[in-house]
N, C-alpha and C. Protein backbone atom coordinates (compact mmCIF):
# COMPACT_ATOMS: atom_id res chain seq x y z
N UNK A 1 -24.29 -17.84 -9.12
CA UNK A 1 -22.99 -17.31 -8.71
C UNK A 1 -22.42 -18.24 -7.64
N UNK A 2 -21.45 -18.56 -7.85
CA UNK A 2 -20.76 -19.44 -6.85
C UNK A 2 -19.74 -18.55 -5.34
N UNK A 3 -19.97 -19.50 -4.81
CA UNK A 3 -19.80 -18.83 -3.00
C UNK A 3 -18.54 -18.09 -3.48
N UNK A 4 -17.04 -18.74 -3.84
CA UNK A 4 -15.90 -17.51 -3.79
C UNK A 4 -16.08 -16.21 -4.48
N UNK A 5 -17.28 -16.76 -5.85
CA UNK A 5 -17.57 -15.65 -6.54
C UNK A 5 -18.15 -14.43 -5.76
N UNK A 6 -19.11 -14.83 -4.65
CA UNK A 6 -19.77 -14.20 -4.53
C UNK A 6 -19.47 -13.10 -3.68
N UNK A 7 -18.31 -13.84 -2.44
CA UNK A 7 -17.41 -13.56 -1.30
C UNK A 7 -16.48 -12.35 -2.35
N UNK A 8 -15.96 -12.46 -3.20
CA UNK A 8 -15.17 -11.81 -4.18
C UNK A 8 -15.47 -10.50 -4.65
N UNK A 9 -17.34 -10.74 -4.96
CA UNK A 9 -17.87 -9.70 -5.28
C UNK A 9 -18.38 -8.80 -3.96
N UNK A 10 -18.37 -9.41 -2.82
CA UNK A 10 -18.54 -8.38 -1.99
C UNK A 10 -16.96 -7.59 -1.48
N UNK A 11 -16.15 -8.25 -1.20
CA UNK A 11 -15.04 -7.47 -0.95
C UNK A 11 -14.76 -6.38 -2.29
N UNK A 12 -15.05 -6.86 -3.06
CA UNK A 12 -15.08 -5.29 -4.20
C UNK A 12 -15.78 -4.47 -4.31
N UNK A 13 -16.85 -5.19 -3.82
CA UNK A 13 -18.05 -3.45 -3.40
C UNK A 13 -18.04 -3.24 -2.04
N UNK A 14 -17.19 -3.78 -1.01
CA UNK A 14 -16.63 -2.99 0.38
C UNK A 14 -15.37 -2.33 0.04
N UNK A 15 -14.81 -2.61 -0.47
CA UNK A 15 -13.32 -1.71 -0.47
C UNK A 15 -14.23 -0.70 -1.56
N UNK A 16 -14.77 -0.68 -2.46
CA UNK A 16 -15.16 0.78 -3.71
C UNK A 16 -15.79 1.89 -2.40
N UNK A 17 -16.97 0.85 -1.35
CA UNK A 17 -17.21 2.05 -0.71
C UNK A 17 -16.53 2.45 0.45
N UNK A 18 -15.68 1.59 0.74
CA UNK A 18 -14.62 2.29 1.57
C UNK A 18 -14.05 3.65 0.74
N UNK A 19 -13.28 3.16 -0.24
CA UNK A 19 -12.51 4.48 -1.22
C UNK A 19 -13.37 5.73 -1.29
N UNK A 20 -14.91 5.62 -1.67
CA UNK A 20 -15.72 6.63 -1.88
C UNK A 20 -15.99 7.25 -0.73
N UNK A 21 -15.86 6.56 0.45
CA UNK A 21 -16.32 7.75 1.49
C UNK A 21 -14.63 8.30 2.27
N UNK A 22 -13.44 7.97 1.60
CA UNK A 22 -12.63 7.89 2.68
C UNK A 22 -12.07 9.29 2.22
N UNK A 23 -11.30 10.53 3.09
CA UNK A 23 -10.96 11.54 2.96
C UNK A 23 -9.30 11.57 2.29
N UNK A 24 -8.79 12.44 1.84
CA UNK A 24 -7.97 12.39 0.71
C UNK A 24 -6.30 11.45 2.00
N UNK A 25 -6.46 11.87 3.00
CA UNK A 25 -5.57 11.49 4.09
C UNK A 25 -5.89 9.61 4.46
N UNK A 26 -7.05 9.28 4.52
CA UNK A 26 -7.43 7.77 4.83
C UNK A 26 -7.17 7.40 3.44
N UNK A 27 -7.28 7.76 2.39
CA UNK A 27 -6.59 7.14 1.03
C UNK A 27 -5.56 6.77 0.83
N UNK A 28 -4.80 7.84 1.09
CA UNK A 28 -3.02 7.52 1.07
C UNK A 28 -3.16 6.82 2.28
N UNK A 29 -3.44 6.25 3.29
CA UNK A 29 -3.33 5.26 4.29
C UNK A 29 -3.48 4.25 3.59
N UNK A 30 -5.26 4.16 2.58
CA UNK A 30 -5.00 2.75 2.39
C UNK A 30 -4.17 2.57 0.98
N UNK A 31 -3.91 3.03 0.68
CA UNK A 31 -2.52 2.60 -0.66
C UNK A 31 -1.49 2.33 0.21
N UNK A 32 -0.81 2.87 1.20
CA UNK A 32 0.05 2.57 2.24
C UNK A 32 -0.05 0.88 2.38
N UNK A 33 -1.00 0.66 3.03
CA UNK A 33 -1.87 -0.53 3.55
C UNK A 33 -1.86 -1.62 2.57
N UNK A 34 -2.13 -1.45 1.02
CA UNK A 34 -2.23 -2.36 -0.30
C UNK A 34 -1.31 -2.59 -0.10
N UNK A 35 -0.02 -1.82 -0.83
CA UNK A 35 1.41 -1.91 -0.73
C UNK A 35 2.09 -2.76 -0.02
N UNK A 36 1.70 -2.63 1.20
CA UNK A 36 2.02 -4.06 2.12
C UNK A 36 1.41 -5.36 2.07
N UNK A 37 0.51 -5.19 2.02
CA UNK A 37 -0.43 -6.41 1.25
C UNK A 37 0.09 -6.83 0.43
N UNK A 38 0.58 -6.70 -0.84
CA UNK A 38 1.09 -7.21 -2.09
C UNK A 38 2.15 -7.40 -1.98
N UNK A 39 3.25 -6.63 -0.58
CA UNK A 39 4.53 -7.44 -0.59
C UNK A 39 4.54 -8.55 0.42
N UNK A 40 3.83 -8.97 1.39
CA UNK A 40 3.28 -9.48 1.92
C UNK A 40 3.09 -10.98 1.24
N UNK A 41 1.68 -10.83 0.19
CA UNK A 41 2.13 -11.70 -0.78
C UNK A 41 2.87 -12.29 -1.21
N UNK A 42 3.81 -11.19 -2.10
CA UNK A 42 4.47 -11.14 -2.74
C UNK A 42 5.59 -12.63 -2.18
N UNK A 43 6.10 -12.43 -0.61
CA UNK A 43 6.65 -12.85 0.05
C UNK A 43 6.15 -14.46 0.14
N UNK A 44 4.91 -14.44 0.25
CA UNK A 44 4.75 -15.74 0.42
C UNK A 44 4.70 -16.52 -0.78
N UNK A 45 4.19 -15.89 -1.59
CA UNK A 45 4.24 -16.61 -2.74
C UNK A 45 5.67 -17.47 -3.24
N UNK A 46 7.05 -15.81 -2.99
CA UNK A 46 8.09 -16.69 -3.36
C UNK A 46 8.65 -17.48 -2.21
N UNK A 47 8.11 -17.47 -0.88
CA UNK A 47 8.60 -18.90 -0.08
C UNK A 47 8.07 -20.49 -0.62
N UNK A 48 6.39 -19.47 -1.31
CA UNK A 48 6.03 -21.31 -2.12
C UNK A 48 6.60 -21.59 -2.97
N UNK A 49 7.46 -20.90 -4.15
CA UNK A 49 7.49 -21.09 -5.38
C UNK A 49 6.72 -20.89 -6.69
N UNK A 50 5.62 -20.39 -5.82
CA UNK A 50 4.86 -19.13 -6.96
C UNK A 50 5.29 -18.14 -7.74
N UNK A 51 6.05 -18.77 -8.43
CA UNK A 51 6.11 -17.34 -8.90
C UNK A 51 5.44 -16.44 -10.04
N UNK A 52 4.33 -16.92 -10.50
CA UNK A 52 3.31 -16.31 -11.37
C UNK A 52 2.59 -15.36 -10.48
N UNK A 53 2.38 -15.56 -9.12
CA UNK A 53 1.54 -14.98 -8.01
C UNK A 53 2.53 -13.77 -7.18
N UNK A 54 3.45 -14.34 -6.95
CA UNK A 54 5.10 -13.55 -6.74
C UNK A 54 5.04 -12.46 -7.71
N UNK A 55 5.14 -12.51 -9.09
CA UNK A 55 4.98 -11.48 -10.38
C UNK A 55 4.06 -10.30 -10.00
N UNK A 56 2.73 -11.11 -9.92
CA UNK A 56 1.22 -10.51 -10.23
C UNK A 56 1.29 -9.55 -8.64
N UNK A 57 1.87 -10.24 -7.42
CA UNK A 57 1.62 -9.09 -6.31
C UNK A 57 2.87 -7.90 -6.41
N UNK A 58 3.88 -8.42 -6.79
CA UNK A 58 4.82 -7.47 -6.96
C UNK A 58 4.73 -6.69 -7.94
N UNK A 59 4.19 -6.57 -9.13
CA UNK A 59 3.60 -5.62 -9.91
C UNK A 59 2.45 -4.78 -9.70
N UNK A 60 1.42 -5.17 -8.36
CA UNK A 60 0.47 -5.16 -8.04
C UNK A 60 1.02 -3.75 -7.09
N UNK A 61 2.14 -4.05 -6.56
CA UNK A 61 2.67 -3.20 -5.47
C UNK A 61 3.49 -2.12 -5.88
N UNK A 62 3.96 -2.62 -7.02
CA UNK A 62 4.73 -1.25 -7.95
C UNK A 62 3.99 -0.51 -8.41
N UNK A 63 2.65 -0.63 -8.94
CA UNK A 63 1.49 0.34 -9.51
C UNK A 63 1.08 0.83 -8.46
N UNK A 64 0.88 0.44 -6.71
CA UNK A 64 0.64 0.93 -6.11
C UNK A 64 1.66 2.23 -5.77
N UNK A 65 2.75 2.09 -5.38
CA UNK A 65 3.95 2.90 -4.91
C UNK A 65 3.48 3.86 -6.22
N UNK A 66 3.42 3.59 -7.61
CA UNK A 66 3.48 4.75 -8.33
C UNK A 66 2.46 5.62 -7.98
N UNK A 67 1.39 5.29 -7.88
CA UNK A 67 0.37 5.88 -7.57
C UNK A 67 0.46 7.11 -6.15
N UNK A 68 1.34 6.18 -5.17
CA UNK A 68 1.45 7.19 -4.13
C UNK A 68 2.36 8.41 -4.51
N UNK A 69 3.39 8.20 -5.62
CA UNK A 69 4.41 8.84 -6.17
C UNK A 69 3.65 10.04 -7.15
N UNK A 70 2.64 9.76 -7.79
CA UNK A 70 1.95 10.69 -8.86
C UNK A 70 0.99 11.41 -7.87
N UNK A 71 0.59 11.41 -6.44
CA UNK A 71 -0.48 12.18 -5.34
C UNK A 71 0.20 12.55 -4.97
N UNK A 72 1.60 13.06 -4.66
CA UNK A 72 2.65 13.81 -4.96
C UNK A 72 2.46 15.12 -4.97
N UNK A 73 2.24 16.40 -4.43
CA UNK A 73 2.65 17.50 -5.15
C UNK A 73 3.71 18.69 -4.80
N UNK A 74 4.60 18.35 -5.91
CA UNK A 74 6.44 18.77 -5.20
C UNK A 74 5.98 19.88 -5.20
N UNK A 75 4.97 21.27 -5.84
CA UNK A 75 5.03 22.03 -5.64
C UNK A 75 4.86 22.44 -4.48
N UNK A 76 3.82 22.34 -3.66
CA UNK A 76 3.49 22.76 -2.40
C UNK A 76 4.14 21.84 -1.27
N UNK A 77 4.86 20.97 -1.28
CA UNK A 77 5.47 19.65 -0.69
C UNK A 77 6.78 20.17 -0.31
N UNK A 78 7.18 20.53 -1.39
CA UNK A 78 9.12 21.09 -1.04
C UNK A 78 9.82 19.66 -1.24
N UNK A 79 10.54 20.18 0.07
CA UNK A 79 11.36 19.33 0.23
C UNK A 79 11.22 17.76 0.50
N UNK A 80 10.45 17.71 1.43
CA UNK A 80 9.70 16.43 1.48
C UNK A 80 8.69 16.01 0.86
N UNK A 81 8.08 16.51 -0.54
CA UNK A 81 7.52 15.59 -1.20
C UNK A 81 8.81 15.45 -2.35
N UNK A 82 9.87 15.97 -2.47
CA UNK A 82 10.56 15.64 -3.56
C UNK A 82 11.34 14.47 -2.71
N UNK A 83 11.86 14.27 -1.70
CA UNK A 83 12.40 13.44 -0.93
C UNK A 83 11.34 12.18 -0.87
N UNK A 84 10.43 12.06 -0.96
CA UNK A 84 9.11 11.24 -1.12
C UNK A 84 9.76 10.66 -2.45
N UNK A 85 9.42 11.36 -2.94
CA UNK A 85 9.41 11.34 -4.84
C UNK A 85 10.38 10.04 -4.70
N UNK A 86 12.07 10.89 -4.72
CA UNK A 86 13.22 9.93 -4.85
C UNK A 86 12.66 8.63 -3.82
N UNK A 87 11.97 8.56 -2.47
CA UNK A 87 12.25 7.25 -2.10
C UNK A 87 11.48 6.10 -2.38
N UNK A 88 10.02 6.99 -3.21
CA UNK A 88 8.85 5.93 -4.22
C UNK A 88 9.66 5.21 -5.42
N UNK A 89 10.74 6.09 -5.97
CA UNK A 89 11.58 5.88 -7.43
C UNK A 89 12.36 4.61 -6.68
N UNK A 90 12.90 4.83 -5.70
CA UNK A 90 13.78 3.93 -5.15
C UNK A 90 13.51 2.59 -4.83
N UNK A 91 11.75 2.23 -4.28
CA UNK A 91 11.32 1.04 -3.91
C UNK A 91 10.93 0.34 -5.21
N UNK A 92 10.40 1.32 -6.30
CA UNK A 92 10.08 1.10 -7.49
C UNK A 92 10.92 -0.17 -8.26
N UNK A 93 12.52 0.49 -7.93
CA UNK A 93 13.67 -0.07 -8.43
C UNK A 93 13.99 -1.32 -7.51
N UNK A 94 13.60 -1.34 -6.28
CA UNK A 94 13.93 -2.84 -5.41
C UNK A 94 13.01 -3.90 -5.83
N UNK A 95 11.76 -2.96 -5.74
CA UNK A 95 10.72 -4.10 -5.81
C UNK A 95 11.22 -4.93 -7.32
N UNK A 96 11.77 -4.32 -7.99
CA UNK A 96 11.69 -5.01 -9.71
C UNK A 96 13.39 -6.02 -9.28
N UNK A 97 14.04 -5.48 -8.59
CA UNK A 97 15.02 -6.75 -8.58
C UNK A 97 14.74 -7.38 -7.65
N UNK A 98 13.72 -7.37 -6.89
CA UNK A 98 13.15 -8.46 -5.54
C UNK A 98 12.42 -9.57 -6.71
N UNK A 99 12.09 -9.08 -7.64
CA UNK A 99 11.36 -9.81 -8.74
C UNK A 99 12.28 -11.12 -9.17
N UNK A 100 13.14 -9.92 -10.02
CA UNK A 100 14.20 -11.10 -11.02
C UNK A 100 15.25 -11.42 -10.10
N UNK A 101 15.32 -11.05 -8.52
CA UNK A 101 16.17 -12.20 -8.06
C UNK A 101 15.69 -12.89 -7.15
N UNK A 102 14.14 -13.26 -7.20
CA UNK A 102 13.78 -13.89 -5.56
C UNK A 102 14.37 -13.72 -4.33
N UNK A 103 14.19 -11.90 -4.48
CA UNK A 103 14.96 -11.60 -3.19
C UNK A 103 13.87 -11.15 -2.42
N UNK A 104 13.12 -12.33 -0.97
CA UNK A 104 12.59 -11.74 -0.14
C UNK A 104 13.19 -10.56 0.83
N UNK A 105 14.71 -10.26 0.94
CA UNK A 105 15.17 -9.49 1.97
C UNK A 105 14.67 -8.01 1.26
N UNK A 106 14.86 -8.18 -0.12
CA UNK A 106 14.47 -6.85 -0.56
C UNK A 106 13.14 -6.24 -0.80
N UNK A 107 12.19 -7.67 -0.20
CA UNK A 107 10.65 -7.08 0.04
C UNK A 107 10.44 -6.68 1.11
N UNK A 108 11.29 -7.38 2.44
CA UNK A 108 11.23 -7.19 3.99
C UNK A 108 12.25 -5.13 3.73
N UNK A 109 13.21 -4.93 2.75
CA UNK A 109 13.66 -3.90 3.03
C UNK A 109 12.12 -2.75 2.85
N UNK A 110 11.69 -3.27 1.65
CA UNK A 110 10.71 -1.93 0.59
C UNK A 110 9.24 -1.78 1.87
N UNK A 111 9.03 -2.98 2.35
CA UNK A 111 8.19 -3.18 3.75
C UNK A 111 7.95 -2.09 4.43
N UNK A 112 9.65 -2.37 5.42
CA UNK A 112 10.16 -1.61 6.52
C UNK A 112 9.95 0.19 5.91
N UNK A 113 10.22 0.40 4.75
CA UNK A 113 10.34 1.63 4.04
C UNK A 113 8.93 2.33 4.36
N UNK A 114 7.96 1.15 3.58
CA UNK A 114 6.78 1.84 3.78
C UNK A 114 5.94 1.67 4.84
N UNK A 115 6.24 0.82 6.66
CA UNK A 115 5.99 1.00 7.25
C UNK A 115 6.39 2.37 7.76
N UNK A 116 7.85 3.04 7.68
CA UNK A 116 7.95 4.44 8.63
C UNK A 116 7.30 4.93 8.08
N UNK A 117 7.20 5.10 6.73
CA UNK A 117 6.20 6.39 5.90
C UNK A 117 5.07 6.03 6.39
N UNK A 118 4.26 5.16 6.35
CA UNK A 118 2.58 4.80 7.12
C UNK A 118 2.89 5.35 8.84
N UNK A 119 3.40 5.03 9.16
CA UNK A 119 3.68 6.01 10.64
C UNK A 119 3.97 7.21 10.50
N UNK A 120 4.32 7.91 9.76
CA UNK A 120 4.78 9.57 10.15
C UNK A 120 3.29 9.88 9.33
N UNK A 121 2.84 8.75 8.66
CA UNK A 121 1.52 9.59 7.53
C UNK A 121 0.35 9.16 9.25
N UNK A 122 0.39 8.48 10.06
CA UNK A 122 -0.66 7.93 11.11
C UNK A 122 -0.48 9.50 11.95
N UNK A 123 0.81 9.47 11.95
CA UNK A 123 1.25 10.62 13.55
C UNK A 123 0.76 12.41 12.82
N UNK A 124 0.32 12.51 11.40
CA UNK A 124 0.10 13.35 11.17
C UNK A 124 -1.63 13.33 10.81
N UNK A 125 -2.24 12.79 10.96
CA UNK A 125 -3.87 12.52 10.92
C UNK A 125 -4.78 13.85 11.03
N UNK A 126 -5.54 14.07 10.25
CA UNK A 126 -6.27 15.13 10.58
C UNK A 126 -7.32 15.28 11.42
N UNK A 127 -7.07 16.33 12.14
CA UNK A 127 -8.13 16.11 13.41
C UNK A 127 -9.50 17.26 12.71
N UNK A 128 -10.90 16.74 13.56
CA UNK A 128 -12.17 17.75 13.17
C UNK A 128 -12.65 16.54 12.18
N UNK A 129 -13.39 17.35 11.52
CA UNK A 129 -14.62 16.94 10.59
C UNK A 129 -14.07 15.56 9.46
N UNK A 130 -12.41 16.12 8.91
CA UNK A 130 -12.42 15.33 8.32
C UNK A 130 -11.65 14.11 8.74
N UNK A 131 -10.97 13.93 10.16
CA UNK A 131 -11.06 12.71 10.86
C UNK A 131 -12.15 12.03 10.95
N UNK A 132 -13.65 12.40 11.60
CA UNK A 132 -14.50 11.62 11.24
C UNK A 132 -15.26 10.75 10.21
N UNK A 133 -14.37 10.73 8.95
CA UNK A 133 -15.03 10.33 7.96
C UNK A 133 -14.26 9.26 7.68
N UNK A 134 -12.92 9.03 8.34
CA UNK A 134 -12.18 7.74 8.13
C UNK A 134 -11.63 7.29 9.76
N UNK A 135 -12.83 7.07 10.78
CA UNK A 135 -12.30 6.59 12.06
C UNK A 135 -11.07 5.77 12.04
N UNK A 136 -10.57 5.54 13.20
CA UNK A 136 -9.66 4.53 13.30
C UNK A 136 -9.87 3.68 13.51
N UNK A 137 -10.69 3.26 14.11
CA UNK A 137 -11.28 1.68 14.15
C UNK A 137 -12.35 1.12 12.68
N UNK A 138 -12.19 1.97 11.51
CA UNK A 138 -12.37 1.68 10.58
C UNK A 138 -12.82 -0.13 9.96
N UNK A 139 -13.59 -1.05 9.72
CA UNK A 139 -13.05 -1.63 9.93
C UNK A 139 -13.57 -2.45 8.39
N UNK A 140 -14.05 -1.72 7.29
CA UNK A 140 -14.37 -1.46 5.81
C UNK A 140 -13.16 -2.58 5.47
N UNK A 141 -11.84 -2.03 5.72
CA UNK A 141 -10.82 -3.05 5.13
C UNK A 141 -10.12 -3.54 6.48
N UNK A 142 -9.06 -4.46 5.97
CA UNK A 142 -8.35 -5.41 6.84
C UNK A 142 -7.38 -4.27 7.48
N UNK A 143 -6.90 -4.23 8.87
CA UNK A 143 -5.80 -3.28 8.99
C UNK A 143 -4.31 -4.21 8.78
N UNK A 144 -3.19 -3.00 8.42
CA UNK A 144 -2.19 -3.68 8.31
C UNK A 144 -1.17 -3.13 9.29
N UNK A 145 -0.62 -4.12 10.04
CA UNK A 145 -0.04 -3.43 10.72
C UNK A 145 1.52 -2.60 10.26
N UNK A 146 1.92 -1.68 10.96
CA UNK A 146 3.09 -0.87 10.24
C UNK A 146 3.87 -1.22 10.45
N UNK A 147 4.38 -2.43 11.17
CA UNK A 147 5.50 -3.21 12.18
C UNK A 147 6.08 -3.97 11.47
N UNK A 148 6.76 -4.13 11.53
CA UNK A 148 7.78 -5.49 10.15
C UNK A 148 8.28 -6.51 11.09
């Protein structure tokens, strides 16, 4: 096995057991967290001219957003998970013309979006038993910061 291989294969069995021990609240943090990561990417890639890598993170980041969009549940949510709903549908739709127009402003917008949501999801944290199972100094994955 060769060294990136190998480096490769451990970050995939640290993030699986991150996911497996993390409580349903440190999850939606780290999809929060991907999301930025991949626009992040996304970003640099199209300052290089990547754009096969540009594609692959920005699609990378739209499956993410859906995902936060389908953990969703308008029933018990109301108003603000249907308000959720519309503003996952909404980045959905930027991220895909940040695509076909190499528009970094509209990755720095979908960013900023999902930094407030990662802050009002931080300022609501569960305290007791099941805070302890996803500390904050966590340090399983990379932190991202919520700051644009």
């Amino acid at each position: 096995m060769s060294y990136p291989n190998a480096i490769k294969q451990y970050q995939q069995q640290s993030a699986r057991g991150a996911i497996e021990g993390a409580s349903p609240h440190r999850l939606i943090q780290m999809l929060l967290d991907g999301a930025l990561e991949r626009i992040f990417a996304a970003k640099r890639a199209m300052a290089t001219n990547q754009t096969a890598a540009k594609g692959e993170s920005i699609s990378s980041a739209i499956a993410i957003v859906d995902g936060l969009r389908a953990s969703l549940d308008l029933e018990k949510g109301g108003d603000i998970a249907a308000n959720l709903k519309a503003l996952y549908d909404y980045m959905e739709r930027r991220l895909l013309e940040a695509n076909l127009n190499n528009d970094a402003a509209i990755l720095d917008e979908v960013a900023s979006l999902l930094c407030e949501i990662g802050e009002a999801w931080r300022g609501i944290a569960p305290q007791g038993p099941a805070a302890a199972e996803a500390p904050e100094g966590d340090t399983s994955r990379p932190s991202v910061s919520y700051g644009v």
